[in-house]
N, C-alpha and C. Protein backbone atom coordinates (compact mmCIF):
# COMPACT_ATOMS: atom_id res chain seq x y z
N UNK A 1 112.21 130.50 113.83
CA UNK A 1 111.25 130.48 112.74
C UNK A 1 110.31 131.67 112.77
N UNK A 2 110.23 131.88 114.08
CA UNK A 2 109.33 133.51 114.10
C UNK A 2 109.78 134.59 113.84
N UNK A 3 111.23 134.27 113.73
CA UNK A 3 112.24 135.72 113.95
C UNK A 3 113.03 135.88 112.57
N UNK A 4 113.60 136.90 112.14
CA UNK A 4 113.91 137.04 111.11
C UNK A 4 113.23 137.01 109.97
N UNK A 5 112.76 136.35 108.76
CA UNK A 5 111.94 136.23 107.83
C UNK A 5 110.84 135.73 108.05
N UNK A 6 110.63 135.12 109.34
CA UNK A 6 109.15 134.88 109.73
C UNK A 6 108.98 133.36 108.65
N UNK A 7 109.78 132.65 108.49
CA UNK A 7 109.87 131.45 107.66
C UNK A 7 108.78 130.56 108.14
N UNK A 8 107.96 130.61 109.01
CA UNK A 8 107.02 129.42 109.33
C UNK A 8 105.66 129.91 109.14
N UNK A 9 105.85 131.32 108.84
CA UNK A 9 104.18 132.27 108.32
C UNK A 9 104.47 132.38 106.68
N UNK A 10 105.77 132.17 105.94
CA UNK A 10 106.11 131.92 104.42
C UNK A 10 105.72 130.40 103.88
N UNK A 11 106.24 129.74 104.60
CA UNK A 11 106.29 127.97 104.32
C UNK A 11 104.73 127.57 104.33
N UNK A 12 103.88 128.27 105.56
CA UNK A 12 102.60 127.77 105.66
C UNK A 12 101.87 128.51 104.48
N UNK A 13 102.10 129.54 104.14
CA UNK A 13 101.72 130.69 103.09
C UNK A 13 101.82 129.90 101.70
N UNK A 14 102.90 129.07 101.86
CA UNK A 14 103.71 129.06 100.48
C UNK A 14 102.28 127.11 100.12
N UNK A 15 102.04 126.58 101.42
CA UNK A 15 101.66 125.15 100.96
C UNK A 15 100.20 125.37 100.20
N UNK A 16 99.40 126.82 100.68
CA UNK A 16 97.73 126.93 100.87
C UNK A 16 97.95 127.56 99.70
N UNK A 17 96.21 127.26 98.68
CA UNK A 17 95.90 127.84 97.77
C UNK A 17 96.05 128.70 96.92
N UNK A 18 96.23 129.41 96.11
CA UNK A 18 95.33 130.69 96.03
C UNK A 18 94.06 131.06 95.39
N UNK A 19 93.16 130.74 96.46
CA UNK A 19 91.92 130.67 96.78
C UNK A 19 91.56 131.16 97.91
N UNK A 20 90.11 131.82 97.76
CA UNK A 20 89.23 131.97 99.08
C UNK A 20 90.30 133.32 100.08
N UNK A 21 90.30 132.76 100.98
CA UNK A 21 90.34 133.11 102.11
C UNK A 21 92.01 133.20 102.21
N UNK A 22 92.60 132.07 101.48
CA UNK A 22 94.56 131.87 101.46
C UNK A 22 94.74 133.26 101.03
N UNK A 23 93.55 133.38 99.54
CA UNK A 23 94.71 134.69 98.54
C UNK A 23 94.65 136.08 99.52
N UNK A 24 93.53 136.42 100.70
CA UNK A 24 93.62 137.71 101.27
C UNK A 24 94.65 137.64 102.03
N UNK A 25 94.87 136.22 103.01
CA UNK A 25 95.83 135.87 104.10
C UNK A 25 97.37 136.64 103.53
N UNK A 26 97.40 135.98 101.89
CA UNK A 26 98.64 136.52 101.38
C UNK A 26 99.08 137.56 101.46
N UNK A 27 97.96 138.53 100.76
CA UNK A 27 97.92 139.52 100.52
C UNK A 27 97.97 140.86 101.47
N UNK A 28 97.66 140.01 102.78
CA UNK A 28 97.99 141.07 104.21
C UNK A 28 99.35 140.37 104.22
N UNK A 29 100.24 139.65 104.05
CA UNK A 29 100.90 138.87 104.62
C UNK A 29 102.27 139.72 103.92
N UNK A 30 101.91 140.14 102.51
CA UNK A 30 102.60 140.99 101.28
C UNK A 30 102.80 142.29 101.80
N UNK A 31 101.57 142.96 101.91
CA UNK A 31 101.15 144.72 102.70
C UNK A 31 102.14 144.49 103.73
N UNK A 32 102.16 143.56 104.71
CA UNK A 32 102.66 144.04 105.98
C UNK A 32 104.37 143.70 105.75
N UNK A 33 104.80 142.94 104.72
CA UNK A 33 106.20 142.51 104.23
C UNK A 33 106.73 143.76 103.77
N UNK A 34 105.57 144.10 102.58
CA UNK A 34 106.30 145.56 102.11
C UNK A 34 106.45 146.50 102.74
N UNK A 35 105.66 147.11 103.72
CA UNK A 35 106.13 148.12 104.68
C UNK A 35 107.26 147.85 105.65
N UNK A 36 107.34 146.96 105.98
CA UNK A 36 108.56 146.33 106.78
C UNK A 36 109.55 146.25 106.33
N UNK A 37 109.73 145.93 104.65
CA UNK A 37 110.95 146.53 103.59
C UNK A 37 111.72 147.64 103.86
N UNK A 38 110.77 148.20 104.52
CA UNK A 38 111.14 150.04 104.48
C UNK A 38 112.40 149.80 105.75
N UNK A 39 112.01 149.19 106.42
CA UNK A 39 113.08 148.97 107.53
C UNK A 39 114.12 148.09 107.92
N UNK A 40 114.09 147.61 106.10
CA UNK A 40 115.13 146.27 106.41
C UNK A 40 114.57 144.96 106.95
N UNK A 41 113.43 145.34 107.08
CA UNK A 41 112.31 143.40 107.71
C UNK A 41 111.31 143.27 106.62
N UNK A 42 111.81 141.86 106.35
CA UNK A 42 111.45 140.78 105.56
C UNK A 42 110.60 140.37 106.49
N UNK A 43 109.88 140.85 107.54
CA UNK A 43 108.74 139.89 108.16
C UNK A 43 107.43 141.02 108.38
N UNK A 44 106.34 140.19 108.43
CA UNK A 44 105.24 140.91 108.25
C UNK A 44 104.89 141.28 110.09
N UNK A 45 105.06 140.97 110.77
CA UNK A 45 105.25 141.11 112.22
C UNK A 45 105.86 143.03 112.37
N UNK A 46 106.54 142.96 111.35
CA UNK A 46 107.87 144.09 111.78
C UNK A 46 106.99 144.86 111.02
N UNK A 47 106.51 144.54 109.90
CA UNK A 47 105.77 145.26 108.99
C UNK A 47 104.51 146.13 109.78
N UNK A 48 103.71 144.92 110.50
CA UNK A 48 102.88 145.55 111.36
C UNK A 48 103.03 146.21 112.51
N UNK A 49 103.91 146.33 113.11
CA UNK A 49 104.66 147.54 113.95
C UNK A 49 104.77 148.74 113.48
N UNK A 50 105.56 148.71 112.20
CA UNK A 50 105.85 149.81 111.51
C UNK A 50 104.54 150.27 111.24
N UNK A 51 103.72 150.01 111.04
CA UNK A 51 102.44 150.27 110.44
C UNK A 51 101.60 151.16 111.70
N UNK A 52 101.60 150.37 112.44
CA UNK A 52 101.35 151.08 114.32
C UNK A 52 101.99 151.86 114.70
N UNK A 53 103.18 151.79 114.53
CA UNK A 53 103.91 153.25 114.40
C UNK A 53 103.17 154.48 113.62
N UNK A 54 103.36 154.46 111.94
CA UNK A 54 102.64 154.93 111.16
C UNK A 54 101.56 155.43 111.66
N UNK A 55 100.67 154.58 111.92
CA UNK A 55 99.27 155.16 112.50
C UNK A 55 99.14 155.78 113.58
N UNK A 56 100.14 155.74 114.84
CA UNK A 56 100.48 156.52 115.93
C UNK A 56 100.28 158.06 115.54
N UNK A 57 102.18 158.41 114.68
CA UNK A 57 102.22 159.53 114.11
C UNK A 57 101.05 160.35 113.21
N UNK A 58 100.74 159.72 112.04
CA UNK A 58 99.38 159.89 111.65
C UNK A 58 98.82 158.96 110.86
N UNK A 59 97.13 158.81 111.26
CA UNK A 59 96.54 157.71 110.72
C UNK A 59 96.48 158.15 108.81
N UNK A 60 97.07 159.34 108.61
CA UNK A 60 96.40 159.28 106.83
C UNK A 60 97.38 159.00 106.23
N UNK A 61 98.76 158.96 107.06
CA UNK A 61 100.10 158.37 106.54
C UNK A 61 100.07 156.94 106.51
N UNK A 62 99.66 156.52 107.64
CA UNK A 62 99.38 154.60 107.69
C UNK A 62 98.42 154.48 106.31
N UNK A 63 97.62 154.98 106.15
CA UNK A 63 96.45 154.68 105.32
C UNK A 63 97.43 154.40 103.83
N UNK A 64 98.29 155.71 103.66
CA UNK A 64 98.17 155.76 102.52
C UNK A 64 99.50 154.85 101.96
N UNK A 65 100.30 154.45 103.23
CA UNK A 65 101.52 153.56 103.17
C UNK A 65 100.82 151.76 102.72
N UNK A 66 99.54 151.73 103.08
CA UNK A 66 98.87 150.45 102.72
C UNK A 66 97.96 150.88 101.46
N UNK A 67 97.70 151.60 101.38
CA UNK A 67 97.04 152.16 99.77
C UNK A 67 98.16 151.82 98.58
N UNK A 68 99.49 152.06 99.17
CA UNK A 68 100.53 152.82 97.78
C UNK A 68 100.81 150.76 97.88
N UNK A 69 101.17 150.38 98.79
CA UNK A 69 101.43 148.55 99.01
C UNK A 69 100.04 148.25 97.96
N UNK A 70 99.27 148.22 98.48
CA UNK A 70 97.86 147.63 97.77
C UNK A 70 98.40 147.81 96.42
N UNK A 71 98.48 149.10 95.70
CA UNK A 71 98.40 149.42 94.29
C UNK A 71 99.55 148.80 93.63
N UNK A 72 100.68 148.83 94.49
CA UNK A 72 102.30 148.00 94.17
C UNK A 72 101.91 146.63 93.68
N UNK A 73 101.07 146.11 94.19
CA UNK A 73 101.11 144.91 94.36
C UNK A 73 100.13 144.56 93.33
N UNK A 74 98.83 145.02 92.93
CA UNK A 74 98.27 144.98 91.96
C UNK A 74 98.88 145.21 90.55
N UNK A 75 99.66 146.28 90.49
CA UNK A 75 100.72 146.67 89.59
C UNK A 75 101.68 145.45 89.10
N UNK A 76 102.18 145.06 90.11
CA UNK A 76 103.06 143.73 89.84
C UNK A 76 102.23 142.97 89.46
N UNK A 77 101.60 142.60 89.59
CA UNK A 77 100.84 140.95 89.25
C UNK A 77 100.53 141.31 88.01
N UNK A 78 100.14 142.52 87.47
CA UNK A 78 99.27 143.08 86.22
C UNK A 78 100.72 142.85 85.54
N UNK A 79 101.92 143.45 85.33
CA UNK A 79 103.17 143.71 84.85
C UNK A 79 104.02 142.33 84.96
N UNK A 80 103.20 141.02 85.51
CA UNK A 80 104.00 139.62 85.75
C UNK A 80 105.56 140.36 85.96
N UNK A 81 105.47 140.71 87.70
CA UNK A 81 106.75 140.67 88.43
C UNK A 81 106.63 139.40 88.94
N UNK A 82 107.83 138.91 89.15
CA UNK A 82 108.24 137.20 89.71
C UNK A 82 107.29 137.53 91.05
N UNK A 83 106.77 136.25 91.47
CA UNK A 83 105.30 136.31 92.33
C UNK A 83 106.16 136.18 93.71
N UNK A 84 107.63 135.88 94.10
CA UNK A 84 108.15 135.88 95.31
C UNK A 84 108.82 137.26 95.41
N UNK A 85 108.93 138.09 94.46
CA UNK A 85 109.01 139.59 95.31
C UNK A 85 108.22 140.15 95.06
N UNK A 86 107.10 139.85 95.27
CA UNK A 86 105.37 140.51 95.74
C UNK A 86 105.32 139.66 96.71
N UNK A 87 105.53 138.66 96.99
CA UNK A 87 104.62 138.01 98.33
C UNK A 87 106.29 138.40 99.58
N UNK A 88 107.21 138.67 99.27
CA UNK A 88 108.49 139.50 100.02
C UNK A 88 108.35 140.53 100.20
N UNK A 89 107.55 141.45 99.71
CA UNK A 89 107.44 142.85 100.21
C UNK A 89 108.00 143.77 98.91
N UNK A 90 109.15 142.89 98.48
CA UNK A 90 110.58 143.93 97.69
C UNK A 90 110.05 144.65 96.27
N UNK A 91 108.48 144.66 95.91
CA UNK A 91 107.97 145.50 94.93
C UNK A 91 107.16 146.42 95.48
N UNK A 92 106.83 146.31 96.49
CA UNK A 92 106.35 147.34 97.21
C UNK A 92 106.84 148.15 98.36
N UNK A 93 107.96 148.19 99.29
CA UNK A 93 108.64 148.80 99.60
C UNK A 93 109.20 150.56 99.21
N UNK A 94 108.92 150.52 97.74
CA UNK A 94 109.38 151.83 96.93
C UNK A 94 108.04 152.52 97.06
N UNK A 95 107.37 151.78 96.97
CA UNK A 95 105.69 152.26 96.77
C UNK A 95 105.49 152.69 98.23
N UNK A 96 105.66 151.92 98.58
CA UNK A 96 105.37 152.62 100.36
C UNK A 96 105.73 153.75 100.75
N UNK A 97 107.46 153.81 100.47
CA UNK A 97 108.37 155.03 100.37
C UNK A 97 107.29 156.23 99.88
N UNK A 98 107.11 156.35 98.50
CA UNK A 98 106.42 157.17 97.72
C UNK A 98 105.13 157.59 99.00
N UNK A 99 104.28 156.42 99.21
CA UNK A 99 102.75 156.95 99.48
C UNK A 99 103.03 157.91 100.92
N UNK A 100 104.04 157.12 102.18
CA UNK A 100 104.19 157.92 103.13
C UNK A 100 104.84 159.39 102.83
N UNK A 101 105.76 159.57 102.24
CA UNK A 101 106.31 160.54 101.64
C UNK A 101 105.54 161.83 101.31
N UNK A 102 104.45 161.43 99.91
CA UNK A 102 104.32 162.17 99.54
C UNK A 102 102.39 162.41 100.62
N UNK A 103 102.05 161.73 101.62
CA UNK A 103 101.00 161.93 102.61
C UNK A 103 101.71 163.24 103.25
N UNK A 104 103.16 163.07 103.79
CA UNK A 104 103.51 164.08 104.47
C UNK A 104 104.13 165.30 104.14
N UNK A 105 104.42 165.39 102.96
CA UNK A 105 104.55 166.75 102.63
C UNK A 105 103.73 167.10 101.42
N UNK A 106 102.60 166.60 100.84
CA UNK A 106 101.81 167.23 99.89
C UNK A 106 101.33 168.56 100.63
N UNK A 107 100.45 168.34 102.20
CA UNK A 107 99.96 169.31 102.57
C UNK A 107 101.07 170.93 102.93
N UNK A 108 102.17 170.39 103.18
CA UNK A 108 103.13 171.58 103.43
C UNK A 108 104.25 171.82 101.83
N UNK A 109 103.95 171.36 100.83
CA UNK A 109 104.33 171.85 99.72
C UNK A 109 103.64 172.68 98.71
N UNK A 110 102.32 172.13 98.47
CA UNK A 110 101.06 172.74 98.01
C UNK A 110 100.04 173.21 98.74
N UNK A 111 100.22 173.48 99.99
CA UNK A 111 99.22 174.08 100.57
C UNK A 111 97.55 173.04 100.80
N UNK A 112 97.75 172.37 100.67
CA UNK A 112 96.68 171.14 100.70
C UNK A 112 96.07 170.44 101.62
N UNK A 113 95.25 169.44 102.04
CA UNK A 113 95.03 168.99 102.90
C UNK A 113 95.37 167.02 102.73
N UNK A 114 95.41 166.65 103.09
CA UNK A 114 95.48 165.13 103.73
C UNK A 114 94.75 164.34 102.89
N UNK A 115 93.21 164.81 102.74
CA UNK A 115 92.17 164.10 102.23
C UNK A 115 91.69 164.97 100.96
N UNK A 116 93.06 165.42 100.17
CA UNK A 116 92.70 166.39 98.77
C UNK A 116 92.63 164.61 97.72
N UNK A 117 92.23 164.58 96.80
CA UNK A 117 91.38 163.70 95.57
C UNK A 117 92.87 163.48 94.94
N UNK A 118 93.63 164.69 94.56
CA UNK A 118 94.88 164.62 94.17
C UNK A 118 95.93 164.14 94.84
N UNK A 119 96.10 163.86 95.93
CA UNK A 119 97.20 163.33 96.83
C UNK A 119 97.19 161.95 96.67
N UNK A 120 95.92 161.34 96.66
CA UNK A 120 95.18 160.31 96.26
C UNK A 120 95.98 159.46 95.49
N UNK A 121 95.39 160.32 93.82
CA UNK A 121 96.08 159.73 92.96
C UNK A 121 96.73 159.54 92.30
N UNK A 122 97.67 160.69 93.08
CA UNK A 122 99.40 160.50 92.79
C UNK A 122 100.02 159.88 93.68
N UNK A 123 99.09 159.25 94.85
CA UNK A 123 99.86 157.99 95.48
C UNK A 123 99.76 157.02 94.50
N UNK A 124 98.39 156.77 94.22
CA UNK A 124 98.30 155.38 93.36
C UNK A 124 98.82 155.62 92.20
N UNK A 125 99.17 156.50 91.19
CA UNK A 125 100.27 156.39 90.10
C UNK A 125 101.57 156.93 90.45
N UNK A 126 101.64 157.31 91.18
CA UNK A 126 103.01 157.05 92.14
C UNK A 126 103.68 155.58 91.84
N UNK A 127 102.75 154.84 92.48
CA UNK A 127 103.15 153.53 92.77
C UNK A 127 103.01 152.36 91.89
N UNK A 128 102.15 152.91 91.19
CA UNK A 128 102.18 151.90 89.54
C UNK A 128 103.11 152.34 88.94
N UNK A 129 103.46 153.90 88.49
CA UNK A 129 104.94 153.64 87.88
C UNK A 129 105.86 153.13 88.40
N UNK A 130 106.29 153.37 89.66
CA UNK A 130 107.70 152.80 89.87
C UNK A 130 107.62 151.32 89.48
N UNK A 131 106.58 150.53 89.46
CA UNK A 131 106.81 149.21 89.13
C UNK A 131 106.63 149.04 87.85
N UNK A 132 105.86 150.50 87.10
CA UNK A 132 106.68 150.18 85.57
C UNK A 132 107.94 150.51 85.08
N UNK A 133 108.55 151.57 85.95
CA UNK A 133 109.73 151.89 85.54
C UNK A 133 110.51 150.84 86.07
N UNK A 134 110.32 149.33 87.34
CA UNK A 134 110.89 148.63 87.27
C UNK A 134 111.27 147.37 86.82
N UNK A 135 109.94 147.28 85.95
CA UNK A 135 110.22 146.44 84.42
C UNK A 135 110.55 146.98 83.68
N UNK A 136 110.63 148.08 83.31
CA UNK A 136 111.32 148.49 81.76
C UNK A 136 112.96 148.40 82.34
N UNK A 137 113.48 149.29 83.72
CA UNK A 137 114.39 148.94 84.05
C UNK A 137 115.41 147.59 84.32
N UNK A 138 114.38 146.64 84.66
CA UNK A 138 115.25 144.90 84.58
C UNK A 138 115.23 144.48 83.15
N UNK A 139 114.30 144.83 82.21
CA UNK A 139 114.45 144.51 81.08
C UNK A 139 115.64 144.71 80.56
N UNK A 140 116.16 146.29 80.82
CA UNK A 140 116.73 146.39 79.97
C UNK A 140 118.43 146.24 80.82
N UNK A 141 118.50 146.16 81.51
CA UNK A 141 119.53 145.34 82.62
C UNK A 141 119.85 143.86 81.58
N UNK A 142 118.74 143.23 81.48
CA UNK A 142 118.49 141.76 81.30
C UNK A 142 119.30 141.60 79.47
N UNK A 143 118.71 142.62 78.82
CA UNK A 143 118.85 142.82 77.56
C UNK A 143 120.67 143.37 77.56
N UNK A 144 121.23 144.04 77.95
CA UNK A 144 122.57 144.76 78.64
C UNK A 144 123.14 143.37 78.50
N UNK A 145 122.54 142.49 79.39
CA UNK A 145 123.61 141.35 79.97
C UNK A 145 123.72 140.78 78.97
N UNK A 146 122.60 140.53 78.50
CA UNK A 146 122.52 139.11 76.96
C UNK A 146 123.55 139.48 76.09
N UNK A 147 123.80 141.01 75.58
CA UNK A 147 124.47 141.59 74.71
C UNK A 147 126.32 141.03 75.08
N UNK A 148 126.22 141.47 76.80
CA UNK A 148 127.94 140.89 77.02
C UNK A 148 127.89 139.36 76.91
N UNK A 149 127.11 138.89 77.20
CA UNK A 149 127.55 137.06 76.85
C UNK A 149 127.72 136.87 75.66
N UNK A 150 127.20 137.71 74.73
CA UNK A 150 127.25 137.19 73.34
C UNK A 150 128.63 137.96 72.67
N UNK A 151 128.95 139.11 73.34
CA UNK A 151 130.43 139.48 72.99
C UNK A 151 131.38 138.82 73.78
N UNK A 152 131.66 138.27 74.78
CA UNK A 152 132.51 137.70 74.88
C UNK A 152 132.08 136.11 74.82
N UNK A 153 131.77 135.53 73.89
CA UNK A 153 131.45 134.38 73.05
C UNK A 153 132.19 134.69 71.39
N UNK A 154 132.16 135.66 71.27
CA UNK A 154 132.50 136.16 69.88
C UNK A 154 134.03 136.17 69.81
């Protein structure tokens, strides 16, 4: 139950509120899912390793790998993504990708520093588009499919 999806920190997650003190529990519980995405773990345990890792190598890369999660995740809820791949990690994972990414080579592409205003906030619209480009994208997946059921009905 500890291992693999961490099913007994989901189940207890899944009975409590969202209220108070439950909705932050989640919401670290999400951050540390989505970074752990990055590595194939569905558990927030793995998530927070990775993250200690992260912060090992450099702390403005950790920072900004939980900045680009934060904004993913706000993004989704704003864009009503299904509320179990936000509290799985699997809408923020891409976002993570993006924020570490572009922490580590903004300064050696543009000549920049770490803590430039712009690195900033092309993490955070970084990471709100991809979760708009991944509703317009299932939409139209969704819309695709409807079209073949109704031709081969015809």
């Amino acid at each position: 139950k500890f291992f693999g999806e961490f099913q007994i920190g989901s189940e207890f997650l899944n009975k409590c509120s969202n209220t108070s003190g439950w909705i932050l529990l989640k919401i670290i519980d999400a951050i540390f899912r989505g970074i752990g995405q990055v590595c194939f773990a569905n558990n927030p345990i793995s998530g927070a390793f990775c993250l200690v890792g992260l912060y090992l190598g450099s702390p403005v890369v950790a920072l900004a790998a939980v900045v680009a999660s934060i904004s993913a995740i706000i993004s989704s809820l704003i864009f009503d993504q299904p509320f179990c791949n936000v509290t799985n990690g699997l809408n923020q994972f891409n976002a993570v990708l993006i924020g570490t990414v572009l922490s580590s080579l903004y300064p050696t592409l543009y000549s920049g520093s770490q803590t430039d205003i712009e690195l900033w906030i092309l993490i955070i619209f970084g990471s709100i588009l991809r979760i708009r480009i991944e509703v317009k994208q299932a939409n139209s997946i969704m819309s695709m499919a409807e079209v073949r059921r109704k031709w081969k009905s015809d």
